[in-house]
C-alpha atoms as a PDB file:
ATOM      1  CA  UNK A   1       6.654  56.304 -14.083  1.00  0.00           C
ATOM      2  CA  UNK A   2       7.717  60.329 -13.823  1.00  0.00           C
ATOM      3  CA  UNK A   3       5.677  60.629 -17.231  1.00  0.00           C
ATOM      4  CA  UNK A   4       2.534  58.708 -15.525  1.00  0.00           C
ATOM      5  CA  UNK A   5       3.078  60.325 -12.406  1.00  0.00           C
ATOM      6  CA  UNK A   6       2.752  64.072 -13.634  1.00  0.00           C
ATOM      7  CA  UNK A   7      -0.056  63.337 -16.005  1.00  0.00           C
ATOM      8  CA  UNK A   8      -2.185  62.505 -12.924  1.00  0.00           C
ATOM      9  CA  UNK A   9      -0.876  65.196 -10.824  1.00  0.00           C
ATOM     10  CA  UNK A  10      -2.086  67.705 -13.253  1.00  0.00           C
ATOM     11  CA  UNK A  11      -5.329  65.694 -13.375  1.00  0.00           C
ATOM     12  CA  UNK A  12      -5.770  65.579  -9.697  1.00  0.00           C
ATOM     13  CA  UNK A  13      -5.322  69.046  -9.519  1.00  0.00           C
ATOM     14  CA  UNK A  14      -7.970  70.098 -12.148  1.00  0.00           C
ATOM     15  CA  UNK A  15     -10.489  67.986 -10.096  1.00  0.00           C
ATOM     16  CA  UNK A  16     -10.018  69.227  -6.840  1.00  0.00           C
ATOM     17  CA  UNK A  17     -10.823  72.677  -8.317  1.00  0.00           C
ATOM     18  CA  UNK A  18     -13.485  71.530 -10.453  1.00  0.00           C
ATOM     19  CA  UNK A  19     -16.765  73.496  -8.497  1.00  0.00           C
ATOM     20  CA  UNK A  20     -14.555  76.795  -7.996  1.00  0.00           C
ATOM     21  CA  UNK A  21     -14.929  80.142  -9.671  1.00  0.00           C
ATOM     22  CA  UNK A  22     -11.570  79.605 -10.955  1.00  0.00           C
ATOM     23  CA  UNK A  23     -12.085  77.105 -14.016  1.00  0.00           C
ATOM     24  CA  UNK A  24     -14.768  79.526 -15.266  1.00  0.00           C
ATOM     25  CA  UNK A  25     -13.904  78.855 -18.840  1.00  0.00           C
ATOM     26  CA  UNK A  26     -10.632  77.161 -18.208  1.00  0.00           C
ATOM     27  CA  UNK A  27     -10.223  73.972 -20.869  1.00  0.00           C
ATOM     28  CA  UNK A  28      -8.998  70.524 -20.756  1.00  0.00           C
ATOM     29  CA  UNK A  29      -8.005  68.619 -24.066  1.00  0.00           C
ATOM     30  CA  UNK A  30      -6.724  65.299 -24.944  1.00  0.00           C
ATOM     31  CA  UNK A  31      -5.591  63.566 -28.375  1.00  0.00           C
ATOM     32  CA  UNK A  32      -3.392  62.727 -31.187  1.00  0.00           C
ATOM     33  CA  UNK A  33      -0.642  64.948 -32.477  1.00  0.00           C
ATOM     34  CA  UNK A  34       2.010  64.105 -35.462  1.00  0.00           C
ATOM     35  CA  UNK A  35       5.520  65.328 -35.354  1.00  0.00           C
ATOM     36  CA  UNK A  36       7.150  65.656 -38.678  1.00  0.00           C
ATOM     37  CA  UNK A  37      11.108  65.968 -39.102  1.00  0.00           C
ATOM     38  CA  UNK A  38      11.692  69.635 -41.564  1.00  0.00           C
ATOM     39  CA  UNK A  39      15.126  70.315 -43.563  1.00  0.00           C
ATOM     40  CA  UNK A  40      17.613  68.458 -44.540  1.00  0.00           C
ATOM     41  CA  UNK A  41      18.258  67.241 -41.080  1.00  0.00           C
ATOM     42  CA  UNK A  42      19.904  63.803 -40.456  1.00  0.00           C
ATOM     43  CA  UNK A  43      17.107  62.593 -38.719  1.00  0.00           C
ATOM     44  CA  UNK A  44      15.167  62.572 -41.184  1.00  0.00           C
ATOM     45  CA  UNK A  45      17.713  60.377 -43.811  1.00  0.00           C
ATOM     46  CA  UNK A  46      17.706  56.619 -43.817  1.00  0.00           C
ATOM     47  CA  UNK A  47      19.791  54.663 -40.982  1.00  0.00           C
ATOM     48  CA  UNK A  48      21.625  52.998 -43.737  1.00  0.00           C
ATOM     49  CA  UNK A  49      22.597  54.770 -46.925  1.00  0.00           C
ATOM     50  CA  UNK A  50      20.602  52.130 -49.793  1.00  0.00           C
ATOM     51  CA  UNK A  51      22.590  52.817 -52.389  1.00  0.00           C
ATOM     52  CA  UNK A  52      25.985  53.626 -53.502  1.00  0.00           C
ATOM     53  CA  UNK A  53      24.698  56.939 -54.534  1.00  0.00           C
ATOM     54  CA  UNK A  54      23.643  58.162 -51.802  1.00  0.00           C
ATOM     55  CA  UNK A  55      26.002  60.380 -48.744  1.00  0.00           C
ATOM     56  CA  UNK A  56      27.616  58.206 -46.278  1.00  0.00           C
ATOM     57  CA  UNK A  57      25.028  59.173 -43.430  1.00  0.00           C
ATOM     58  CA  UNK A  58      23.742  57.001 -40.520  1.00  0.00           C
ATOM     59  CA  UNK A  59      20.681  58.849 -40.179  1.00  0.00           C
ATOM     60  CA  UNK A  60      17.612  58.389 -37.734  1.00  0.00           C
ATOM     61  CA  UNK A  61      15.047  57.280 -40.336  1.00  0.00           C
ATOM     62  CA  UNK A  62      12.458  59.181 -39.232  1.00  0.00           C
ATOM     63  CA  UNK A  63      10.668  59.817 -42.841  1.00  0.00           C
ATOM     64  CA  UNK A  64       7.459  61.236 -42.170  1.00  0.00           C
ATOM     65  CA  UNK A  65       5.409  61.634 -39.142  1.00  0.00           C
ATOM     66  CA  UNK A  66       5.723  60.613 -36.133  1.00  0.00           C
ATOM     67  CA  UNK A  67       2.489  59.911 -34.226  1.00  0.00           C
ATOM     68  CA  UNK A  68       2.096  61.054 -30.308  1.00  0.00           C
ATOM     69  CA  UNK A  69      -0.092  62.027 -27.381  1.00  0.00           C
ATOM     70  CA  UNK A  70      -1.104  65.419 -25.926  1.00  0.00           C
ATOM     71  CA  UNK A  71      -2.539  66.499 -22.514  1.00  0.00           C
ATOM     72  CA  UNK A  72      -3.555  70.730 -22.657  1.00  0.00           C
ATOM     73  CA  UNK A  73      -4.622  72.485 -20.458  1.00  0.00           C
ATOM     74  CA  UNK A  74      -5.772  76.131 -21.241  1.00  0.00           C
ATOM     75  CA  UNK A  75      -6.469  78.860 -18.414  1.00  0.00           C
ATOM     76  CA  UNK A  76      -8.122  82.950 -19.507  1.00  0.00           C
ATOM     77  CA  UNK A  77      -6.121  85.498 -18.077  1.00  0.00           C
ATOM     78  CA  UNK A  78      -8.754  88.427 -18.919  1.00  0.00           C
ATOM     79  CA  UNK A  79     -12.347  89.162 -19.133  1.00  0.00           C
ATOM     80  CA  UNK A  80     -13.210  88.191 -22.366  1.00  0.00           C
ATOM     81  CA  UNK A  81     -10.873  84.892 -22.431  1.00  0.00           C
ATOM     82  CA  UNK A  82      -9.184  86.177 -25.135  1.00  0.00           C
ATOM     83  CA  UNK A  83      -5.585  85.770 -23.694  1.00  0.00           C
ATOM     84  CA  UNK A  84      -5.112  82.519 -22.534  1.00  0.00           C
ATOM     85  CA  UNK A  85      -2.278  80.558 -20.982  1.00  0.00           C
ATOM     86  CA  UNK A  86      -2.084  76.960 -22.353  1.00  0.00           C
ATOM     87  CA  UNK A  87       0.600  74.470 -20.910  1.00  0.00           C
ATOM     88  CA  UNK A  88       0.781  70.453 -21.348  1.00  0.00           C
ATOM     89  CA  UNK A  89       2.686  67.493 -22.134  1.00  0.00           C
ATOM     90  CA  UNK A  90       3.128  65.988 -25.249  1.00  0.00           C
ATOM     91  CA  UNK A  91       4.421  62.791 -25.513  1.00  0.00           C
ATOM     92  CA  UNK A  92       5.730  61.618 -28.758  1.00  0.00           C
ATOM     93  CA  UNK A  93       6.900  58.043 -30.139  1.00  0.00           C
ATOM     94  CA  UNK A  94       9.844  57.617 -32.486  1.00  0.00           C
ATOM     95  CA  UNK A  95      10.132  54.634 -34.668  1.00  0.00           C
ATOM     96  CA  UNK A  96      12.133  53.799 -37.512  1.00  0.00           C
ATOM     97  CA  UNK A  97      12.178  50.364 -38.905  1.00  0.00           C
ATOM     98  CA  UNK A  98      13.615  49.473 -42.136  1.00  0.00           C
ATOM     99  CA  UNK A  99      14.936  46.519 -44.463  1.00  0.00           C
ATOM    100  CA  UNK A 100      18.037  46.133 -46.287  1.00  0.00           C
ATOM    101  CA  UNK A 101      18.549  43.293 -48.446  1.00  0.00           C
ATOM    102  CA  UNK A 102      22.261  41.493 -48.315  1.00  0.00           C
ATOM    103  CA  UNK A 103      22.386  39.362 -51.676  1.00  0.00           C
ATOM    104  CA  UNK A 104      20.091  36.705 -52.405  1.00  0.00           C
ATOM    105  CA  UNK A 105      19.157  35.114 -48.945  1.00  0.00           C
ATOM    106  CA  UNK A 106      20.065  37.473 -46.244  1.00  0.00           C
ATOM    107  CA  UNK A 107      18.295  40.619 -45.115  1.00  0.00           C
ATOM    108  CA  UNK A 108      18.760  42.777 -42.805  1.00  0.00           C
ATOM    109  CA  UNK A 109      16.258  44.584 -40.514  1.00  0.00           C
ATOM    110  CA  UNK A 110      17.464  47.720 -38.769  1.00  0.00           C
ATOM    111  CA  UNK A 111      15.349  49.356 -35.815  1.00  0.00           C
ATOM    112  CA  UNK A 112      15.787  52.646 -34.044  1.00  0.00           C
ATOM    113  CA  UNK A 113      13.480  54.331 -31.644  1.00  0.00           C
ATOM    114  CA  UNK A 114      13.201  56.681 -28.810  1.00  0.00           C
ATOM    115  CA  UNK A 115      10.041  58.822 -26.933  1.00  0.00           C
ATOM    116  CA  UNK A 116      10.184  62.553 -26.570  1.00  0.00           C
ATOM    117  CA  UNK A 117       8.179  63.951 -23.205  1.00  0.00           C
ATOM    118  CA  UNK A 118       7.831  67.547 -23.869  1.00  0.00           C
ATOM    119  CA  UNK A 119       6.000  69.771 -21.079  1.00  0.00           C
ATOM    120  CA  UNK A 120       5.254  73.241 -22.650  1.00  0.00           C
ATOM    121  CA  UNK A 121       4.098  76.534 -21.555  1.00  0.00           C
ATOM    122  CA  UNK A 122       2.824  79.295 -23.505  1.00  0.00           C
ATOM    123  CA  UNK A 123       0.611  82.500 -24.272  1.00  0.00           C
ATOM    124  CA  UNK A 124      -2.008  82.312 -26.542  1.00  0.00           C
ATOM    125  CA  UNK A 125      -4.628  84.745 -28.146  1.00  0.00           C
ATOM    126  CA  UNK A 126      -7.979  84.385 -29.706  1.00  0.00           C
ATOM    127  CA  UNK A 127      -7.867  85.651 -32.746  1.00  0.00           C
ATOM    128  CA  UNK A 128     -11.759  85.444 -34.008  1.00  0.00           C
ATOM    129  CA  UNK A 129     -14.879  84.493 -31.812  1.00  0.00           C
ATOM    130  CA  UNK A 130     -17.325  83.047 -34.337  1.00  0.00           C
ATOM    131  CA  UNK A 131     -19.957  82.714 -32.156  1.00  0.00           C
ATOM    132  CA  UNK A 132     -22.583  82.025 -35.077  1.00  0.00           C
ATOM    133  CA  UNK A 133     -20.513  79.194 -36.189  1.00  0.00           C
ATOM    134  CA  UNK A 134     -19.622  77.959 -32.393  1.00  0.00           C
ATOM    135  CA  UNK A 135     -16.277  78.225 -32.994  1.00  0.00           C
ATOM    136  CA  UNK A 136     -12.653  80.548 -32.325  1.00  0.00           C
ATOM    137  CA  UNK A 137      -9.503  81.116 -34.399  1.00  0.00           C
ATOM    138  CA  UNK A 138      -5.990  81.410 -32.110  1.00  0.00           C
ATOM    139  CA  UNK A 139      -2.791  81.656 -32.310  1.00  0.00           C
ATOM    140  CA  UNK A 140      -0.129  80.857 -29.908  1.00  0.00           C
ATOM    141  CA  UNK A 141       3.657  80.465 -28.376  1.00  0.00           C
ATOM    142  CA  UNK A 142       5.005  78.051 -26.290  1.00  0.00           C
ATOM    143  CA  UNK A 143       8.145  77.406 -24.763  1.00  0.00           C
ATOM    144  CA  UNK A 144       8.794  73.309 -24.747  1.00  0.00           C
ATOM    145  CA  UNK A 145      11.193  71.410 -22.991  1.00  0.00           C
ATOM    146  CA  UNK A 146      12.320  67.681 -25.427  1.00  0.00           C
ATOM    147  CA  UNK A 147      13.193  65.385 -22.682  1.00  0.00           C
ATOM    148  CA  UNK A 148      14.664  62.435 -25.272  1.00  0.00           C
ATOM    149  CA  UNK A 149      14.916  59.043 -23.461  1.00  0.00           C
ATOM    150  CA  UNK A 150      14.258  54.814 -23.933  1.00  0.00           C
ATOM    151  CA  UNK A 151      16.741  55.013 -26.997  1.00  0.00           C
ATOM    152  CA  UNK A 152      17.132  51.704 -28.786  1.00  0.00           C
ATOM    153  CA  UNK A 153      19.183  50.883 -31.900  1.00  0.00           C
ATOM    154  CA  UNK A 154      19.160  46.923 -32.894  1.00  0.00           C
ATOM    155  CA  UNK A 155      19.967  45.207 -36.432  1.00  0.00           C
ATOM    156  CA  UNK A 156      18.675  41.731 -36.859  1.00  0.00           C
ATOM    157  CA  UNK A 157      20.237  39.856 -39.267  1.00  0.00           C
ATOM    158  CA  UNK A 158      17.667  36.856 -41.156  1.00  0.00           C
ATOM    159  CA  UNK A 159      19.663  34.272 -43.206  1.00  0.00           C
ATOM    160  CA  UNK A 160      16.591  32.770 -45.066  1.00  0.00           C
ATOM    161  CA  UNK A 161      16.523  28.915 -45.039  1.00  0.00           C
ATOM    162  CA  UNK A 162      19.362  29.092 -42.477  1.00  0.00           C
ATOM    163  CA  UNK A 163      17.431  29.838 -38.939  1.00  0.00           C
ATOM    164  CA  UNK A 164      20.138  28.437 -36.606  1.00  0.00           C
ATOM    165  CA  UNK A 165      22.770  31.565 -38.046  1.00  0.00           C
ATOM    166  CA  UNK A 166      20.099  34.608 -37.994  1.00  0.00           C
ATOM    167  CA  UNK A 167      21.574  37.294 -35.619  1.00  0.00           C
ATOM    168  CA  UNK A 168      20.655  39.938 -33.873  1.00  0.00           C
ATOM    169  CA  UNK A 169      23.123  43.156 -32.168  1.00  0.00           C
ATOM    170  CA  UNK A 170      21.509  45.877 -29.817  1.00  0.00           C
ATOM    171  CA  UNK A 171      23.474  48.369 -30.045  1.00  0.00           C
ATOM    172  CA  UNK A 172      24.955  50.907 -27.512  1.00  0.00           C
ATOM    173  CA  UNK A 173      23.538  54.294 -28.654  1.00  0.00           C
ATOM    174  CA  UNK A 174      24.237  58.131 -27.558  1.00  0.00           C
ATOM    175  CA  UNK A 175      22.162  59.291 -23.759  1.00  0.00           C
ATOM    176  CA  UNK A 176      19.394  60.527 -22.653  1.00  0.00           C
ATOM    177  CA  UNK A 177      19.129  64.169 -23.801  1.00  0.00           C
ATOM    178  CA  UNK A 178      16.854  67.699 -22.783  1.00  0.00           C
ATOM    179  CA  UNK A 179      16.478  70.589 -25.053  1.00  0.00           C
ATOM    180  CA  UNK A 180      14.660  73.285 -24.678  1.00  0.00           C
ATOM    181  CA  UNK A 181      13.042  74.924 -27.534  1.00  0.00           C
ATOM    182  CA  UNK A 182       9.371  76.216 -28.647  1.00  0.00           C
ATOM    183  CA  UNK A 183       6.544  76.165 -31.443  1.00  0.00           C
ATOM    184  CA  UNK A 184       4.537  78.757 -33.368  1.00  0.00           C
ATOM    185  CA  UNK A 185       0.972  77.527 -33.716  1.00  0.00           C
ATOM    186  CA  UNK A 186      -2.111  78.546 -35.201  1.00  0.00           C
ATOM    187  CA  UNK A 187      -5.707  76.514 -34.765  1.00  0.00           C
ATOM    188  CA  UNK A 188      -9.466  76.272 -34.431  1.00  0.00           C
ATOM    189  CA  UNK A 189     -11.732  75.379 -31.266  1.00  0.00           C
ATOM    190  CA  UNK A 190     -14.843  74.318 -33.125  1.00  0.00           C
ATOM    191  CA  UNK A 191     -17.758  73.104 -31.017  1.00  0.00           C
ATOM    192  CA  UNK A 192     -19.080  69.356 -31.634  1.00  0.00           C
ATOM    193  CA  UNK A 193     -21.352  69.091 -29.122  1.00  0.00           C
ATOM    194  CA  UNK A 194     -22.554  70.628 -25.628  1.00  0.00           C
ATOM    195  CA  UNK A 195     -19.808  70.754 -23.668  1.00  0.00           C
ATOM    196  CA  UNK A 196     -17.066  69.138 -25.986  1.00  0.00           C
ATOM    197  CA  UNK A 197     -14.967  70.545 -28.820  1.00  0.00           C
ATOM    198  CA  UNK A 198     -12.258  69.496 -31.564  1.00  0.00           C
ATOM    199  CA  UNK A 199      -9.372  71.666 -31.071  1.00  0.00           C
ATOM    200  CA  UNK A 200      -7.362  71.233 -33.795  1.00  0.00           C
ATOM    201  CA  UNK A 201      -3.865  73.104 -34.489  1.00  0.00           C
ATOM    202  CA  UNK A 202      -0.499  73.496 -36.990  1.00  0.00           C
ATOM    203  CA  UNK A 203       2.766  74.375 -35.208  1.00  0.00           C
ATOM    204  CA  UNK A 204       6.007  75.034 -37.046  1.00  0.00           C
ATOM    205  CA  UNK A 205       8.440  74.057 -34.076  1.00  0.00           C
ATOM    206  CA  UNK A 206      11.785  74.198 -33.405  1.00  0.00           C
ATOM    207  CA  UNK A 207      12.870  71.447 -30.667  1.00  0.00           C
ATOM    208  CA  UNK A 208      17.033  72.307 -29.926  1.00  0.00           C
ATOM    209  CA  UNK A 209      17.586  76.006 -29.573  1.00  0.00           C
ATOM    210  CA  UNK A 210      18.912  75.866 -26.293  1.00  0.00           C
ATOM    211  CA  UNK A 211      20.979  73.154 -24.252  1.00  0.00           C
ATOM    212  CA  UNK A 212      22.229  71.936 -27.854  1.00  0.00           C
ATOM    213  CA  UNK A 213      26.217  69.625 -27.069  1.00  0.00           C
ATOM    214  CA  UNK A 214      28.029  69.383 -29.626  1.00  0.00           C
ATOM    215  CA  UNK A 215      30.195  66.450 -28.044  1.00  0.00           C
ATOM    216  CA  UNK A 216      26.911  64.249 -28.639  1.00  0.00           C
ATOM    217  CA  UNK A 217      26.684  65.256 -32.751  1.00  0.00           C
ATOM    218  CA  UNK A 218      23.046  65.152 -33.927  1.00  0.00           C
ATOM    219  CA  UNK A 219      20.349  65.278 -31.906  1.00  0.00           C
ATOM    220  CA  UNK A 220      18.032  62.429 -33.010  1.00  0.00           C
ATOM    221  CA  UNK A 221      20.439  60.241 -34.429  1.00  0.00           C
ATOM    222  CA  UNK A 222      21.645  56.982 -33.053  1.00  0.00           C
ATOM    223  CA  UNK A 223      25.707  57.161 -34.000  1.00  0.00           C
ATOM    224  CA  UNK A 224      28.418  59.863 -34.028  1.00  0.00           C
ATOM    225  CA  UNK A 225      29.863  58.254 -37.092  1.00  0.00           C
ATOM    226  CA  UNK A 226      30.428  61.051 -39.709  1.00  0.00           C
ATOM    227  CA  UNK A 227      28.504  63.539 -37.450  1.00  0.00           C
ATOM    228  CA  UNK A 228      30.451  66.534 -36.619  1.00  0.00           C
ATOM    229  CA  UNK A 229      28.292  69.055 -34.212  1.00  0.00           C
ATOM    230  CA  UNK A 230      24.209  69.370 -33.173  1.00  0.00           C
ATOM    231  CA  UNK A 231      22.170  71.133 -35.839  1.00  0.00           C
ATOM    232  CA  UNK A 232      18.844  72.617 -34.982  1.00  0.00           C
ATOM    233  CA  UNK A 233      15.791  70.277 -35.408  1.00  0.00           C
ATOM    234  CA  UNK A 234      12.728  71.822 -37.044  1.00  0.00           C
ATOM    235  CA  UNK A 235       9.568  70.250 -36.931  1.00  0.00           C
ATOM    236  CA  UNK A 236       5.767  70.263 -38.113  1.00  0.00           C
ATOM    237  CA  UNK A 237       3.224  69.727 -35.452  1.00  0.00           C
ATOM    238  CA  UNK A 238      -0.218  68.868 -36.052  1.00  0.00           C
ATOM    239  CA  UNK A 239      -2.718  67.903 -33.300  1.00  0.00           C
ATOM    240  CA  UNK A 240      -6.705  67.044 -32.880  1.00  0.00           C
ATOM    241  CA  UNK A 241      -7.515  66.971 -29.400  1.00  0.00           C
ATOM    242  CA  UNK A 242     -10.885  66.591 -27.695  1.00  0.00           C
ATOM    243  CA  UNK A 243     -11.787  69.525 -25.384  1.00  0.00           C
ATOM    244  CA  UNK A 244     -13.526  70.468 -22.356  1.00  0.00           C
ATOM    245  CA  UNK A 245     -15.073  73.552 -21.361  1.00  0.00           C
ATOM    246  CA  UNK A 246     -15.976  74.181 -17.743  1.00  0.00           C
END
């Protein structure tokens, strides 16, 4: 409800300014982003080792990218709208699902999830106005604060044949967690058609290099087993969004 609650906000905001002077070419975008786990961070390993080869490490299973939301908003702070001040939310989804066969009739199915609501502000600067081509080259920083919340870690247990003995434990997991961290990003603002754009965008991130505990082990990780302190969480961020220019 917060999350809901401050996306319209921010909305209600932009429209009661909407015939003012002041969103002379401010920018409104909306779309997909991907979040993809960098490193050798535990996050990023299986839940469940698979083999007897592999390090004894209950990981998050995040493998690959992790698909989200965006709302950005992006106000000029000079003449020529070449400085600009973005800021947002981003709102991403975490799910890890995977199967584990236990001999010849019983497999397991392990589950872990969470959602990330990450307000950001930033500075950003146009780096080429192709006017010719309708389009503009930037490059920006943010500053992002990971809100980490709706954690879930379950197992269900499926004895095939056998229905009446399948199983299945939810699991208490670590809190709700903030970090505050930022993202490097570099993009286009390509025109599609009068007034809308694709603003697309690659962001090397780093999500945990302040507030980080220790006491809670990894970051994105549903057990303390094994774990012994909170290593920083790199990420790749891509995003398409669908703009508006006033």
């Amino acid at each position: 409800m917060r999350k809901l609650f401050t996306i319209i906000t921010l909305l209600f905001v932009l429209q009661s300014l909407a015939n003012s002077q002041i969103l002379k070419d401010v920018s409104v975008a909306f779309g997909l982003t991907t979040t993809q786990i960098l490193s050798d961070n535990p996050a990023a390993k299986s839940i469940q080792p698979n083999s007897d080869t592999e390090p004894i490490v209950f990981g998050g299973g995040f493998i690959g990218a992790q698909p989200g939301a965006e709302l950005r908003f992006t106000f000029p702070i000079d003449e020529d709208a070449r400085w600009r001040i973005p800021f947002g939310v981003d709102l991403q989804f975490f799910n890890a699902k995977e199967r584990v066969p236990i001999g010849r009739n019983i497999e397991d199915r392990r589950y872990h999830s969470f959602e990330i609501f990450t307000p950001y502000i930033g500075i950003s600067y146009v780096m080429q106005d192709l006017k010719y081509l309708k389009a503009k080259t930037y490059t920006s920083l943010e500053i992002r604060t990971a809100m980490i919340s709706n954690i879930i870690s379950r197992l269900e247990e499926d004895y095939y044949f056998l229905d009446q003995f399948d199983t299945t434990i939810v699991y208490p997991t670590k809190g709700n967690a903030t970090r505050l961290g930022g993202i490097a990003r570099i993009g286009v603002e390509a025109m599609l058609f009068e007034p809308m754009q694709l603003n697309a965008s690659v962001g090397l991130s780093l999500m945990n290099a302040f507030l980080r505990n220790d006491a809670r082990k990894e970051l994105l990780t549903p057990f303390k087993i094994f774990e012994t302190k909170e290593r920083y969480v790199w990420n790749l961020n891509f995003s398409i969004l669908f703009q508006y220019t006033f």
